[in-house]
N, C-alpha and C. Protein backbone atom coordinates (compact mmCIF):
# COMPACT_ATOMS: atom_id res chain seq x y z
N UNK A 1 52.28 -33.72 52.12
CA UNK A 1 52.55 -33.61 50.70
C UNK A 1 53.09 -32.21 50.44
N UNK A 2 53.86 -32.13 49.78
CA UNK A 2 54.90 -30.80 49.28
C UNK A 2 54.56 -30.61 47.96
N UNK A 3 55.43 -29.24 47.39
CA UNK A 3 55.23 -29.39 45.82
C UNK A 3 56.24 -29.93 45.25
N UNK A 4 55.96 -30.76 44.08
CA UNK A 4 56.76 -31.65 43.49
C UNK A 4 56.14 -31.35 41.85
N UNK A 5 56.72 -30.81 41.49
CA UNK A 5 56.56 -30.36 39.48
C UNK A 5 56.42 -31.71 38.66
N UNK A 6 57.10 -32.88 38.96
CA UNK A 6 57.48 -34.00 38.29
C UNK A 6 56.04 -34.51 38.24
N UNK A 7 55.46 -35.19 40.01
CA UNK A 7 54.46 -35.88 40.28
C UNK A 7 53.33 -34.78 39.63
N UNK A 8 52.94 -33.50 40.15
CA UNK A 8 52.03 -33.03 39.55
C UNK A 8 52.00 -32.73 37.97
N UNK A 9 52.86 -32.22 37.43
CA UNK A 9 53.10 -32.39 35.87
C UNK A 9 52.55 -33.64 35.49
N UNK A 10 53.07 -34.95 35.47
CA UNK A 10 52.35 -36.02 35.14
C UNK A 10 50.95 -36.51 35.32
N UNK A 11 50.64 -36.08 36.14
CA UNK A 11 49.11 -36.31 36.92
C UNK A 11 48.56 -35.20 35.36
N UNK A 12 48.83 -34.32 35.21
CA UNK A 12 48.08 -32.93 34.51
C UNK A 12 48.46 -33.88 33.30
N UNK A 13 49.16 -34.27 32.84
CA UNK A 13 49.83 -34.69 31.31
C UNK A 13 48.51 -35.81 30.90
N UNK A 14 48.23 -36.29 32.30
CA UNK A 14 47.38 -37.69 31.84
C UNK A 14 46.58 -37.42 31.68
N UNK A 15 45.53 -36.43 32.40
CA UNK A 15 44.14 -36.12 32.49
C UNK A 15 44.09 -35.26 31.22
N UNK A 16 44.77 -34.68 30.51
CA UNK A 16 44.49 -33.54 29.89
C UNK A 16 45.23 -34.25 28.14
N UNK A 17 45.75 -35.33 28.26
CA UNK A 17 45.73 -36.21 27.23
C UNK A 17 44.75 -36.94 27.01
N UNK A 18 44.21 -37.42 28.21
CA UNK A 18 43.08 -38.25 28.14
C UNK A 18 41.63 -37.86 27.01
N UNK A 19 41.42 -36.45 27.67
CA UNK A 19 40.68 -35.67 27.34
C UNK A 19 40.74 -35.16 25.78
N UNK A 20 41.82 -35.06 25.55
CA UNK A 20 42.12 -34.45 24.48
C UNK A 20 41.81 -35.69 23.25
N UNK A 21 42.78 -36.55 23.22
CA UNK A 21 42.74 -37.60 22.31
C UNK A 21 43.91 -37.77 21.74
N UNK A 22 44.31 -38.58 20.90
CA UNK A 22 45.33 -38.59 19.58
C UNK A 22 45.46 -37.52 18.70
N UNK A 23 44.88 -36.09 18.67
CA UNK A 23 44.79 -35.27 17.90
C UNK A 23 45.51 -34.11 18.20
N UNK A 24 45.80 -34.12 19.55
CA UNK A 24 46.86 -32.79 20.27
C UNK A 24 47.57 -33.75 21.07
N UNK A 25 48.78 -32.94 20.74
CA UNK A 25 49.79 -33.61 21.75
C UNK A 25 50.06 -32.90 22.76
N UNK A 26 50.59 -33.44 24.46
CA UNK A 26 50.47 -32.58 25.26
C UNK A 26 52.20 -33.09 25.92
N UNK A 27 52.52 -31.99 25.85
CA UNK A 27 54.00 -31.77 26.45
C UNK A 27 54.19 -31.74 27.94
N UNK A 28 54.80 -31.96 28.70
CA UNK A 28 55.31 -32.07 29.85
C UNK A 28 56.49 -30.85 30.26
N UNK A 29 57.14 -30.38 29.42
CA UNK A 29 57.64 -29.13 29.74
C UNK A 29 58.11 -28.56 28.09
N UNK A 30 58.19 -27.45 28.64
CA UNK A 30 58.36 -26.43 27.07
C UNK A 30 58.99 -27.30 25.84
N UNK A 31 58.91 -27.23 24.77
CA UNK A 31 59.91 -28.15 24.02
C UNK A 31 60.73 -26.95 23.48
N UNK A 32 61.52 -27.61 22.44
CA UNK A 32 62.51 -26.31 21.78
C UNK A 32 61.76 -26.27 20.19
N UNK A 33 61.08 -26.96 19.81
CA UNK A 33 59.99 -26.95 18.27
C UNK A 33 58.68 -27.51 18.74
N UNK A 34 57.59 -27.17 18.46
CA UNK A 34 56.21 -27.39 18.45
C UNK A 34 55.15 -26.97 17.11
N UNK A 35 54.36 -27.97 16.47
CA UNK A 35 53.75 -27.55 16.13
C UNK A 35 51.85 -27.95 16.33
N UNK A 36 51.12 -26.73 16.06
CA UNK A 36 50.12 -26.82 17.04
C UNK A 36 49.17 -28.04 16.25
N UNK A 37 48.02 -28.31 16.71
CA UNK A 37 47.47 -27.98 17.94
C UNK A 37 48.54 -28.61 19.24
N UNK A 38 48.64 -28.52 20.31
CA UNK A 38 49.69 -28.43 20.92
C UNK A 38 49.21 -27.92 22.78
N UNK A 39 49.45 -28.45 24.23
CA UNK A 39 49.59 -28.14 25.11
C UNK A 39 50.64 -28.58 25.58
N UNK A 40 51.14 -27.32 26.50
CA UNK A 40 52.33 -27.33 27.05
C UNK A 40 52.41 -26.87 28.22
N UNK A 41 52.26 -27.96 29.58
CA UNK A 41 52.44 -27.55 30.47
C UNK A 41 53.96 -27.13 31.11
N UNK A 42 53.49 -25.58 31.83
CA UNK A 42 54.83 -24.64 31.77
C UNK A 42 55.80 -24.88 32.91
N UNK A 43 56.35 -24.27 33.37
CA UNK A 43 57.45 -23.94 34.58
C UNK A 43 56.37 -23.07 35.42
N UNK A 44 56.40 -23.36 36.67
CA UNK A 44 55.83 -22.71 37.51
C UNK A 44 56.06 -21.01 37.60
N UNK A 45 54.93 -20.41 37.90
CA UNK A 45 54.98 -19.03 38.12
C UNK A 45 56.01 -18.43 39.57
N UNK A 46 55.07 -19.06 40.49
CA UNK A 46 55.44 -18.85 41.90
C UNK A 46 54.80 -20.52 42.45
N UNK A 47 55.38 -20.82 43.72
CA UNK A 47 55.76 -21.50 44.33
C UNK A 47 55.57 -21.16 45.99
N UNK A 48 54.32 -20.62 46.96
CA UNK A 48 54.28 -20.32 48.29
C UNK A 48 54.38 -22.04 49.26
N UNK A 49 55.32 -21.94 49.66
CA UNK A 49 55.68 -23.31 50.80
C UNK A 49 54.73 -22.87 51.93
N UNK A 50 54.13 -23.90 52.64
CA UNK A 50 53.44 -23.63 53.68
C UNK A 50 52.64 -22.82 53.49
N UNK A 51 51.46 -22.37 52.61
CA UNK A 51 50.48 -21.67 51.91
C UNK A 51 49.53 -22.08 53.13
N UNK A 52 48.71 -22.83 52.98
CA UNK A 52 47.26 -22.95 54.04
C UNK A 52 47.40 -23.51 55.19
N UNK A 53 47.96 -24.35 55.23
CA UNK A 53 48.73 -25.06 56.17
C UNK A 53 50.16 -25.30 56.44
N UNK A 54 50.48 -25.88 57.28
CA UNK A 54 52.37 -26.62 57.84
C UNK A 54 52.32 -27.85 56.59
N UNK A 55 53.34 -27.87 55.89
CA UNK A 55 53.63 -28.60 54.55
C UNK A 55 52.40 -28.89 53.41
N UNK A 56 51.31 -28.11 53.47
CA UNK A 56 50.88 -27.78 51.99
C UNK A 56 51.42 -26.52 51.55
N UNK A 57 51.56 -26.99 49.98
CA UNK A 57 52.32 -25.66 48.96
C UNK A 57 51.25 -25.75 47.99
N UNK A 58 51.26 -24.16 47.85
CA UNK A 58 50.62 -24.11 46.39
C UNK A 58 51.41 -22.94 45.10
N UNK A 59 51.10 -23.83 44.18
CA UNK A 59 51.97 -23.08 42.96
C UNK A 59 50.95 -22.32 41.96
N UNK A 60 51.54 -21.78 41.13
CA UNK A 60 50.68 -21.40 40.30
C UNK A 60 51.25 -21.82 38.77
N UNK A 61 50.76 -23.03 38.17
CA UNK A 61 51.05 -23.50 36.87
C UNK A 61 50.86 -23.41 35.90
N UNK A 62 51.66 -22.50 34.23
CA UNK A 62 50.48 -22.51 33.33
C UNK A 62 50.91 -23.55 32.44
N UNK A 63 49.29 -23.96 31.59
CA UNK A 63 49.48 -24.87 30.80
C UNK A 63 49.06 -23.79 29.58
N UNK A 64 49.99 -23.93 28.59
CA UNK A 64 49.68 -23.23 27.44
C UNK A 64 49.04 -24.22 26.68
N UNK A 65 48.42 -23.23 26.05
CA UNK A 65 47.43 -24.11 24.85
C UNK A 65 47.80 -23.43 23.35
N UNK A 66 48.51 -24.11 22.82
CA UNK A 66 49.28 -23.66 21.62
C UNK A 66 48.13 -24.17 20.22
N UNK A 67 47.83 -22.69 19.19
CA UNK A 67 47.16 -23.01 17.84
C UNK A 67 47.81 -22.57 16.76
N UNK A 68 47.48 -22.55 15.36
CA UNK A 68 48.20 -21.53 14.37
C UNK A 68 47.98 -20.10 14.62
N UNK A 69 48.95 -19.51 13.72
CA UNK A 69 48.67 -17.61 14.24
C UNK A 69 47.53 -17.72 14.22
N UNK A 70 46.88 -17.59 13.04
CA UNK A 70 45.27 -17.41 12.79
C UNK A 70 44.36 -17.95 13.98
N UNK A 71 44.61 -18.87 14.66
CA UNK A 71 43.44 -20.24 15.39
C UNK A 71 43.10 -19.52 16.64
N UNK A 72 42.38 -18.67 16.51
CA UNK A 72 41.56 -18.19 18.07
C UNK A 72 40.50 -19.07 18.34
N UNK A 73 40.15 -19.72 17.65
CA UNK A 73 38.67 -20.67 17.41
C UNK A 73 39.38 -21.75 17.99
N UNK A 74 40.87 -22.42 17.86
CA UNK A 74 41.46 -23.50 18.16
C UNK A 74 42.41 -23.25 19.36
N UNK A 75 42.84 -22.23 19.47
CA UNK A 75 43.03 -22.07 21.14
C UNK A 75 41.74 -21.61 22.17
N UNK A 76 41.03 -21.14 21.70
CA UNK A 76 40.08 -20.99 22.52
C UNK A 76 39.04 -22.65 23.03
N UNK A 77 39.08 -23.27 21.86
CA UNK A 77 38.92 -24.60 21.99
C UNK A 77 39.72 -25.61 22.91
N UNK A 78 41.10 -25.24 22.84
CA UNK A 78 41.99 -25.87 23.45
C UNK A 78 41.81 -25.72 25.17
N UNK A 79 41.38 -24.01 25.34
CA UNK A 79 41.71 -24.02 26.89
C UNK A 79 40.14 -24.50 27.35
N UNK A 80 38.82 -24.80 26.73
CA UNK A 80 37.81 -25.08 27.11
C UNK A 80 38.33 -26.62 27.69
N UNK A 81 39.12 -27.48 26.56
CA UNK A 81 38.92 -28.91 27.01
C UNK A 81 39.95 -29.40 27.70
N UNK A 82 41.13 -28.32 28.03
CA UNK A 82 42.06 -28.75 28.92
C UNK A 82 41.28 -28.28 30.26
N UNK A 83 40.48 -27.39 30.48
CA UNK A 83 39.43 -27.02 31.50
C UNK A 83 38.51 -28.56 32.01
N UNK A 84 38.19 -28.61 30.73
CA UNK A 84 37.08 -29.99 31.05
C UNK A 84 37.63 -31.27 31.58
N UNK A 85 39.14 -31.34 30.94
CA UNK A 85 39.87 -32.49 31.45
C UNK A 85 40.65 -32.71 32.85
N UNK A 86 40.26 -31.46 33.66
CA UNK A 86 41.01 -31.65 34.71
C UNK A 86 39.82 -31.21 35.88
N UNK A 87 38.73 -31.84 35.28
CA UNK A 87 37.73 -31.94 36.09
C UNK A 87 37.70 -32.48 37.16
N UNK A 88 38.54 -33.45 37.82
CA UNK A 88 38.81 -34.18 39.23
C UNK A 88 40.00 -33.39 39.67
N UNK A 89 39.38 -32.49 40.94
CA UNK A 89 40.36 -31.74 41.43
C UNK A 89 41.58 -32.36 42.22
N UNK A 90 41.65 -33.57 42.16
CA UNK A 90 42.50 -34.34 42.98
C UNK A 90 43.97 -35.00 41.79
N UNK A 91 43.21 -34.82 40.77
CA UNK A 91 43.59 -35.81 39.37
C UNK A 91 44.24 -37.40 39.91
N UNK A 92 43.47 -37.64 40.34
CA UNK A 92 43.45 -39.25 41.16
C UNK A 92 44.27 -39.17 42.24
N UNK A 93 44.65 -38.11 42.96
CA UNK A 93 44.90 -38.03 44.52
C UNK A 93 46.83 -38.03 44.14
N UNK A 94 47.00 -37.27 43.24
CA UNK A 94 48.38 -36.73 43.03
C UNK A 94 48.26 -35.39 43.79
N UNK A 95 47.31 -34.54 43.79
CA UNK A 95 47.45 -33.41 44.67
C UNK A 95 46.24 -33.31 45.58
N UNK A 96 46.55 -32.68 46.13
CA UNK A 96 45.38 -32.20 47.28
C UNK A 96 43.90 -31.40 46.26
N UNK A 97 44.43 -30.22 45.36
CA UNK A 97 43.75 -29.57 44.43
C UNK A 97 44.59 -29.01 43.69
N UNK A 98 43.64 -28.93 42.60
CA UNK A 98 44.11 -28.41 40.89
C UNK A 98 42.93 -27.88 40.39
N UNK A 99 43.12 -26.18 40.25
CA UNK A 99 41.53 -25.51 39.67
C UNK A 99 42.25 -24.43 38.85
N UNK A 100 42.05 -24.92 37.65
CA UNK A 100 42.11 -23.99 36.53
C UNK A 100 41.60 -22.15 37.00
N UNK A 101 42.60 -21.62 37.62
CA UNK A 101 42.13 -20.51 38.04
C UNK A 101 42.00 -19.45 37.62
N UNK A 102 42.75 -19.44 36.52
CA UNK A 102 42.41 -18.02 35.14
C UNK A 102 43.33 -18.21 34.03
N UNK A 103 42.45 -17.11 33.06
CA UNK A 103 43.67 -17.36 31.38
C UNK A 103 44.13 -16.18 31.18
N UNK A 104 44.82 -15.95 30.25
CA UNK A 104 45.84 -14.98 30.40
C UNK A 104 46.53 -14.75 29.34
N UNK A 105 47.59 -14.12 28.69
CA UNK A 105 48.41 -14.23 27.92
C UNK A 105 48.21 -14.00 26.74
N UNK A 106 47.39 -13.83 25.70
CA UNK A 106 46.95 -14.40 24.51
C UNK A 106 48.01 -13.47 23.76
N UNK A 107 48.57 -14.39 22.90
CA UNK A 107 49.86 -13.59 22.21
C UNK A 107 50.17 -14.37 21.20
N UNK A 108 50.88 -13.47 19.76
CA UNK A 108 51.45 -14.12 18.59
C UNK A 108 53.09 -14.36 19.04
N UNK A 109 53.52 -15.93 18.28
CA UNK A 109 54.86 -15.99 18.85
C UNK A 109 55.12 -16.52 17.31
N UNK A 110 56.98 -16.83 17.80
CA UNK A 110 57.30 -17.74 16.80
C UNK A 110 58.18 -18.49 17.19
N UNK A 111 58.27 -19.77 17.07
CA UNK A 111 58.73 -20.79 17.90
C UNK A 111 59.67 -21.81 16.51
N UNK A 112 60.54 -21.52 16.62
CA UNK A 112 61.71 -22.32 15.36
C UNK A 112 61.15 -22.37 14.19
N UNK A 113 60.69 -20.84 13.86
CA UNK A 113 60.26 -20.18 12.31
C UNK A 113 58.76 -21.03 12.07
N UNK A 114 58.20 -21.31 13.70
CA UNK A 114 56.61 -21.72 13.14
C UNK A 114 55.55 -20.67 14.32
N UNK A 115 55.07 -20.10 12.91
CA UNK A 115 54.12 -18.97 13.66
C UNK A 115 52.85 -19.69 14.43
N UNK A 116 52.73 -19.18 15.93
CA UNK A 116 51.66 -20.03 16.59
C UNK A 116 50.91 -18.76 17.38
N UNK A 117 49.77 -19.04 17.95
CA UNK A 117 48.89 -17.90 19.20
C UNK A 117 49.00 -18.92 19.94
N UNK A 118 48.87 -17.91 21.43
CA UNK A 118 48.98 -19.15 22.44
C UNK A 118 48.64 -18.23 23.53
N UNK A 119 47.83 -19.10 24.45
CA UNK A 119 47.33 -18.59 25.52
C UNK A 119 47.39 -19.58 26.77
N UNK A 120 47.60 -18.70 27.76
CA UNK A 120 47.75 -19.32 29.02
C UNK A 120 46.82 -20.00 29.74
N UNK A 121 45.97 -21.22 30.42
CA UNK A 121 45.45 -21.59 31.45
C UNK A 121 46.03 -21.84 32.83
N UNK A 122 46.16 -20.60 33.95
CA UNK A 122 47.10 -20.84 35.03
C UNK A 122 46.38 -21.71 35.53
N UNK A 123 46.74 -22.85 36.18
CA UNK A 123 46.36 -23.86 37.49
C UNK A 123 46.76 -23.15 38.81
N UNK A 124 45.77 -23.36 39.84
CA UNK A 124 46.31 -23.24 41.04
C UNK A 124 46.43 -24.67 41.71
N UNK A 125 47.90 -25.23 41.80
CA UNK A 125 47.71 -26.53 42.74
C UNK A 125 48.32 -26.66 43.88
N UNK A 126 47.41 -27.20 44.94
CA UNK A 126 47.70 -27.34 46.12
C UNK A 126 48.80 -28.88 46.32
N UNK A 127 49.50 -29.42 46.96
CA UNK A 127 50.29 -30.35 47.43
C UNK A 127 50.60 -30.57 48.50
């Protein structure tokens, strides 16, 4: 198994929709308008081929967790249950592993004149 953004992106989209509910929507790659509550899994950081072994890769993925400027209470909420939702490190045997390995980022943006905070949950996934 190699890294593949498509297969693992989807695997993350499901578990972390699942989790979530009808109440946040969770993106599959950046959009060009968002408004929160809101996850958005990102473009990979880095990408090491042949990491632990001969054809496992591991990347480093963030999933942003997008709230209003104000919502530290609602991004901080956000990265607890995208944490909780990707509780099967396998996410049904799309990767080898997927462990929410640190957060990061916490920053005011503005995204097509809608003010949001948003903070990073990097994944480390193996393939």
């Amino acid at each position: 198994m190699t890294w593949n953004r498509t297969a693992a992106t989807a695997a993350i989209v499901a578990a972390v929709a699942a989790a979530l509910g009808e109440t946040v929507f969770v993106y599959s790659r950046p959009p060009q308008t968002i408004n929160p509550p809101a996850v958005v899994v990102g473009r990979p950081d880095e990408v090491l081929y042949a990491m632990s072994a001969f054809g496992v890769d591991e990347a480093s993925l963030p999933v942003l967790c997008v709230g209003p400027a104000d919502g530290e209470d609602v991004v901080d909420s956000l990265l607890a249950d995208v944490r909780a939702g990707l509780a099967d490190p396998m996410l049904g045997g799309a990767v080898q592993s997927c462990v929410p390995a640190l957060q990061r980022n916490w920053r005011n943006m503005t995204v097509a004149g809608i003010d949001i905070l948003q903070a990073e949950l990097v994944l480390t996934i193996r393939m």
